[in-house]
Protein backbone atom coordinates (compact mmCIF):
# COMPACT_ATOMS: atom_id res chain seq x y z
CA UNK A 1 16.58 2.00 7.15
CA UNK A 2 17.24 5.80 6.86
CA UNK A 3 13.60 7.17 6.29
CA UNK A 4 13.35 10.81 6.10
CA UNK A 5 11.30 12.71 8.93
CA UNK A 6 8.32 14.12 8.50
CA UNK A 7 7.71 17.23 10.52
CA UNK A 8 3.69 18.79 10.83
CA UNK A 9 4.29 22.26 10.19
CA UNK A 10 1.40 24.68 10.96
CA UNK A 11 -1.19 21.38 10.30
CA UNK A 12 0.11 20.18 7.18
CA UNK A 13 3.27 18.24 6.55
CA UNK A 14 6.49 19.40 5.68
CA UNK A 15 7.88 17.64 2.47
CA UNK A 16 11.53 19.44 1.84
CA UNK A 17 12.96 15.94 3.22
CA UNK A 18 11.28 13.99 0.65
CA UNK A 19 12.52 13.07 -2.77
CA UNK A 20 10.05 13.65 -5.37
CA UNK A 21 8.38 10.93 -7.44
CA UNK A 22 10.74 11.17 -10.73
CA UNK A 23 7.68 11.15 -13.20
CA UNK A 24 4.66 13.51 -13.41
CA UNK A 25 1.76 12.02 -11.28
CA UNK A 26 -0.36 12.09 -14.24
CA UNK A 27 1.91 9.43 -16.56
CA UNK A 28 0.57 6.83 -13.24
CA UNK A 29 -1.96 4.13 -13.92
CA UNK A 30 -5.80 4.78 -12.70
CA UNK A 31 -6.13 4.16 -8.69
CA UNK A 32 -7.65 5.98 -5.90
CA UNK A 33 -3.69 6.96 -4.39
CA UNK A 34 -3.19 10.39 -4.02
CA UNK A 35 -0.21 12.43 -5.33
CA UNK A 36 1.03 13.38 -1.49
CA UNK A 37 1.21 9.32 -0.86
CA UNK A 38 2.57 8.34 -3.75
CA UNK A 39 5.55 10.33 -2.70
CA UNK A 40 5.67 8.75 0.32
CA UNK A 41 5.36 5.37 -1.22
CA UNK A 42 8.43 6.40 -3.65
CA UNK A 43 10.60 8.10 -0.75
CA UNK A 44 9.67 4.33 1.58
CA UNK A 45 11.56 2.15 -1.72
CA UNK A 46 14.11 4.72 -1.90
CA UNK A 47 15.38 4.16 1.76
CA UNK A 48 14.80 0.52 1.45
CA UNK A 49 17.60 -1.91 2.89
CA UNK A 50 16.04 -4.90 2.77
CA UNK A 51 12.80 -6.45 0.45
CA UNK A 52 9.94 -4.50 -0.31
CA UNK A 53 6.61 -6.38 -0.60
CA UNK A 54 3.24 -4.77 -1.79
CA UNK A 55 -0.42 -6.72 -0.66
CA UNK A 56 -3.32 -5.54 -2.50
CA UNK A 57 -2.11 -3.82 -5.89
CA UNK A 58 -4.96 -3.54 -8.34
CA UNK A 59 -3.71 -2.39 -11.35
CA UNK A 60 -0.64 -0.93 -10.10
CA UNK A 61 -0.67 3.04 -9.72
CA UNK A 62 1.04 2.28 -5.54
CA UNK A 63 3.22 -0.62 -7.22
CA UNK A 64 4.79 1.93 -9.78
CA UNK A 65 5.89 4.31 -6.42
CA UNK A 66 7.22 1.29 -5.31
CA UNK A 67 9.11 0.41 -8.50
CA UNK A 68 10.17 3.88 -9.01
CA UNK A 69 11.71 3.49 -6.04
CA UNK A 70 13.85 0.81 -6.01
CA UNK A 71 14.89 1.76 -9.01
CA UNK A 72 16.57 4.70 -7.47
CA UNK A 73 17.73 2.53 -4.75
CA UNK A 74 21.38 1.67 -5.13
CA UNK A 75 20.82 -1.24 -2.91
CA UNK A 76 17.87 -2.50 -5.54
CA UNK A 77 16.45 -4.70 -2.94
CA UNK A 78 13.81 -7.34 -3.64
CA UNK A 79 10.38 -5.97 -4.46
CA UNK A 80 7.53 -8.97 -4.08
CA UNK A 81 3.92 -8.07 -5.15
CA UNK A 82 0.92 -10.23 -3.63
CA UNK A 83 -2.80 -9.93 -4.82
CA UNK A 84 -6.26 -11.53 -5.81
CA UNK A 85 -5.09 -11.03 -9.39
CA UNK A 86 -8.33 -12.28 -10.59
CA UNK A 87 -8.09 -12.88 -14.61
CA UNK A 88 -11.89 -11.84 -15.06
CA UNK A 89 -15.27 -10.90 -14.05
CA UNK A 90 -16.50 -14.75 -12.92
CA UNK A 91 -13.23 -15.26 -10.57
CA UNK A 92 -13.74 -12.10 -9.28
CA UNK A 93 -17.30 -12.79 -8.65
CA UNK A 94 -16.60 -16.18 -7.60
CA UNK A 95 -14.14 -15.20 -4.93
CA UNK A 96 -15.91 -12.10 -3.64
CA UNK A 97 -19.34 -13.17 -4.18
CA UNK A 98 -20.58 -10.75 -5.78
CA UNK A 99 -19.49 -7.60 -7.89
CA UNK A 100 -21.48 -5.08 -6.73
CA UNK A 101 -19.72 -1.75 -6.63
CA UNK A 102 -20.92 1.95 -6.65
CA UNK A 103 -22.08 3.02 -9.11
CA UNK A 104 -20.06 5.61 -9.71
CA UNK A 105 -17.11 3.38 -9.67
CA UNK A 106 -18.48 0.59 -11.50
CA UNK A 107 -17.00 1.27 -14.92
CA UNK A 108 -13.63 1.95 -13.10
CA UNK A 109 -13.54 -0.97 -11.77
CA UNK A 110 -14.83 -3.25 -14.48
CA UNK A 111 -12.29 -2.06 -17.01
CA UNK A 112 -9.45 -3.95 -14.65
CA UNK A 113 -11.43 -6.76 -13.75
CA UNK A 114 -12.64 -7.38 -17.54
CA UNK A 115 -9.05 -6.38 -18.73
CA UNK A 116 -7.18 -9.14 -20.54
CA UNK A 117 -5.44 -11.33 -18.21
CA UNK A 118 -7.88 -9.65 -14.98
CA UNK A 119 -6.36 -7.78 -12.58
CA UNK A 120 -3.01 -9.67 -12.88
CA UNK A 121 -3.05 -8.95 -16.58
CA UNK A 122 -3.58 -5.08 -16.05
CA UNK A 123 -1.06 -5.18 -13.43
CA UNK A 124 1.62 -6.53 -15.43
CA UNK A 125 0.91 -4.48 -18.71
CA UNK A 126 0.98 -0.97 -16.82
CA UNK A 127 4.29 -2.40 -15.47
CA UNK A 128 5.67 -3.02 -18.68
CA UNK A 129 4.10 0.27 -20.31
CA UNK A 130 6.29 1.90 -17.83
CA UNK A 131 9.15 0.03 -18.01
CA UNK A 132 9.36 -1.04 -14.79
CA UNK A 133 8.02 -4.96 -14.93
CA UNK A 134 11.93 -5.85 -14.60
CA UNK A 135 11.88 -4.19 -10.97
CA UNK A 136 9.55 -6.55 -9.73
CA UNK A 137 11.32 -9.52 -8.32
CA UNK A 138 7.96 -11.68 -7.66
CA UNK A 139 4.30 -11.60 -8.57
CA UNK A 140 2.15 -13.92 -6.37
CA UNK A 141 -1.37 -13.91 -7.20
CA UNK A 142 -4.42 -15.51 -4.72
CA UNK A 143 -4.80 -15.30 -1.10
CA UNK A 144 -1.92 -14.34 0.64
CA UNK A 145 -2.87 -16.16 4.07
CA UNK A 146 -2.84 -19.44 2.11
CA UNK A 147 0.73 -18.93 1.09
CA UNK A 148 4.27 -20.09 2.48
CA UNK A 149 6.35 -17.26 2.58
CA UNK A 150 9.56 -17.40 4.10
CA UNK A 151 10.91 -13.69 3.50
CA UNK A 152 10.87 -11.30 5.76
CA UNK A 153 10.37 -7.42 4.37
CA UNK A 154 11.25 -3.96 5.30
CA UNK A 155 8.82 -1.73 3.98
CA UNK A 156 5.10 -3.41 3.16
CA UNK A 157 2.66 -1.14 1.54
CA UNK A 158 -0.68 -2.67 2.62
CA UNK A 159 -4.68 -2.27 0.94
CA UNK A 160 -5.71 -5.08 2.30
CA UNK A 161 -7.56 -3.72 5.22
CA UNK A 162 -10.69 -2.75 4.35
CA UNK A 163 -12.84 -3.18 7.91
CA UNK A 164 -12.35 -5.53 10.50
CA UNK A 165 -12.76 -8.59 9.25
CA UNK A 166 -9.60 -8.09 6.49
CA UNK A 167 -7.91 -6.56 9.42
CA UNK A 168 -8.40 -9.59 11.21
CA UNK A 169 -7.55 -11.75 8.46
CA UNK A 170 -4.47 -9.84 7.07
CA UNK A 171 -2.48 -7.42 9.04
CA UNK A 172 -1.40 -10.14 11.63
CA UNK A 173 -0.66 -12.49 9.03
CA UNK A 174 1.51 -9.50 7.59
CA UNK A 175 3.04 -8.28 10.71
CA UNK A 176 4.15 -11.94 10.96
CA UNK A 177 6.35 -11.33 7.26
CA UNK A 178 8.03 -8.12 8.45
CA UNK A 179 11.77 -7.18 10.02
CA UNK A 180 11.92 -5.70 13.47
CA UNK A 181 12.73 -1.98 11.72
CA UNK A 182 9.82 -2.40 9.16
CA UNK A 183 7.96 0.42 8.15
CA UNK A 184 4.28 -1.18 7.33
CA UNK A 185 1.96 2.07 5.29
CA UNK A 186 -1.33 1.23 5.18
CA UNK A 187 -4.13 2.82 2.81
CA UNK A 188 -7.55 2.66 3.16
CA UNK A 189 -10.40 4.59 1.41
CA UNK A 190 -13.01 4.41 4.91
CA UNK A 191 -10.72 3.67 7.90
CA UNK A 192 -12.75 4.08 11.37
CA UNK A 193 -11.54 4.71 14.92
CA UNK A 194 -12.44 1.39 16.05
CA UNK A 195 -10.45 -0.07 12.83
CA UNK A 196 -7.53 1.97 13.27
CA UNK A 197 -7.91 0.97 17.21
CA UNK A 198 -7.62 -2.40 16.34
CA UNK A 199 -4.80 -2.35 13.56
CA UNK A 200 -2.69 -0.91 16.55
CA UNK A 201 -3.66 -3.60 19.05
CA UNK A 202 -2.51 -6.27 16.31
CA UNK A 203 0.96 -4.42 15.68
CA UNK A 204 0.99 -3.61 19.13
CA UNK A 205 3.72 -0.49 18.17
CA UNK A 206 6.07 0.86 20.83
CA UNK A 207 5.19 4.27 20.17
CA UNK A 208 2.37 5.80 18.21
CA UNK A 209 2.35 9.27 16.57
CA UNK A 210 -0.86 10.44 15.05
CA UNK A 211 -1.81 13.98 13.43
CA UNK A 212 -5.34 14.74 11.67
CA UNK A 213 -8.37 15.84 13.64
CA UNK A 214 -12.02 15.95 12.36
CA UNK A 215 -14.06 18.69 12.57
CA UNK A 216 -15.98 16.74 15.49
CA UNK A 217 -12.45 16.55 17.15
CA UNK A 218 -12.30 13.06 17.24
CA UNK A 219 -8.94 11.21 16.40
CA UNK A 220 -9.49 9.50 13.23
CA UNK A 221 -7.19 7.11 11.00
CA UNK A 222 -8.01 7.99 7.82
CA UNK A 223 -6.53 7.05 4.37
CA UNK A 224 -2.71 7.07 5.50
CA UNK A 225 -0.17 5.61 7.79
CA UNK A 226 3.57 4.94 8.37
CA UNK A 227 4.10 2.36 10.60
CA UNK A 228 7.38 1.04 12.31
CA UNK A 229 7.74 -1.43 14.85
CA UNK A 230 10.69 -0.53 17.24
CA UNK A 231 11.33 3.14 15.49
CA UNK A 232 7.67 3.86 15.10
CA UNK A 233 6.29 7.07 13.22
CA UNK A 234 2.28 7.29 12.16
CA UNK A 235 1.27 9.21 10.01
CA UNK A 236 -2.63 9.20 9.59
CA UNK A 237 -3.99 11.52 6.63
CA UNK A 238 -7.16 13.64 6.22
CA UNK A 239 -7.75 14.78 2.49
């Protein structure tokens, strides 16, 4: 897998080796992704030599990257999407136990849930609206942990690491479904030391790179990271 380096330059990141998305960020679906990552996301499917899988997708701003991706890839390699996909407010509830977001993100959030079809449903139809629900080889909705899967993926874009118990639960699991030159990015809206600490002891990575410092000067994980076991490059953002 040929991804392109990513150099710091003066505390930012330089970006003249990355392709750019091949739409205007706007024309994405909803989602809390941000336009510098979404690149990223695009330029990971892009290099792709073997199957791309996606865990946590919502409604599908990250999977679009993804698709947008492959479908600049000559090598058009497998893309697998995993999530809840709960079809409505009462499996949501059911499965989470409650729904009990901010408030300032509630009516985000209840337009997918209360979408027709759920989550799934909302997935699938800003595929489509795009174009793009062709590029998706597999759609496997429900708890990924209770699931046989025998293929083994390249690049895995991850959101299903929100504190330490989903760490726990998931990125072992995941690490478990990846090639030896994977590239694993992992996004996460309130990433702590201690979580980032432990992501790292589950990959256990030969070789960790990590740029961002708060103002406190502590090294933090953040929203962002790039993750490859063997040929190893983090990438950990601050916004």
């Amino acid at each position: 897998m040929n991804f392109p380096d990513i150099v710091p330059l003066d505390g930012k990141f330089d970006l003249r080796e990355l392709s750019p998305l091949p739409v205007e960020y706007s024309s994405l679906p909803d989602g809390w992704l941000l336009d510098l990552k979404c690149e990223i996301l695009y330029n990971a499917a892009l290099a792709a030599e073997e199957p791309i899988m996606e865990v946590g997708t919502w409604e599908g701003r990250s999977t679009c990257c993804l698709a947008y991706g492959k479908a600049d890839n000559n090598r058009r390699p497998i893309f697998d999407v995993f999530d809840f996909g709960d079809t409505g407010l009462e499996e949501f509830t059911n499965r989470h136990g409650s729904f009990d977001p901010p408030e300032t993100e509630r009516e985000r959030l209840l337009r997918v849930v209360t979408a027709h079809g759920g989550v799934a449903g909302c997935l699938k139809q800003n595929l489509a609206d795009r174009k793009l629900g062709g590029l998706v080889t597999g759609y496997h909705f429900g708890d990924i942990t209770d699931m046989a899967v025998s293929r083994k993926y390249d690049v895995v874009f991850c959101d299903v690491s929100h504190g330490e118990d989903e760490i726990v639960r998931n990125v072992g699991f995941i690490k478990g479904m990846m090639v030896q030159s994977d590239y694993l990015a992992i996004f996460d809206d309130a990433a702590l030391p201690n979580e980032y600490a432990l992501i790292k002891d589950i990959m256990n990575p030969d070789r960790s790179l990590c740029f961002g410092i708060d103002n406190g000067g502590t090294w933090m994980v953040s929203k962002f990271s790039i993750m490859a076991k063997g040929r190893y490059a983090e990438i950990p953002w601050l916004n």
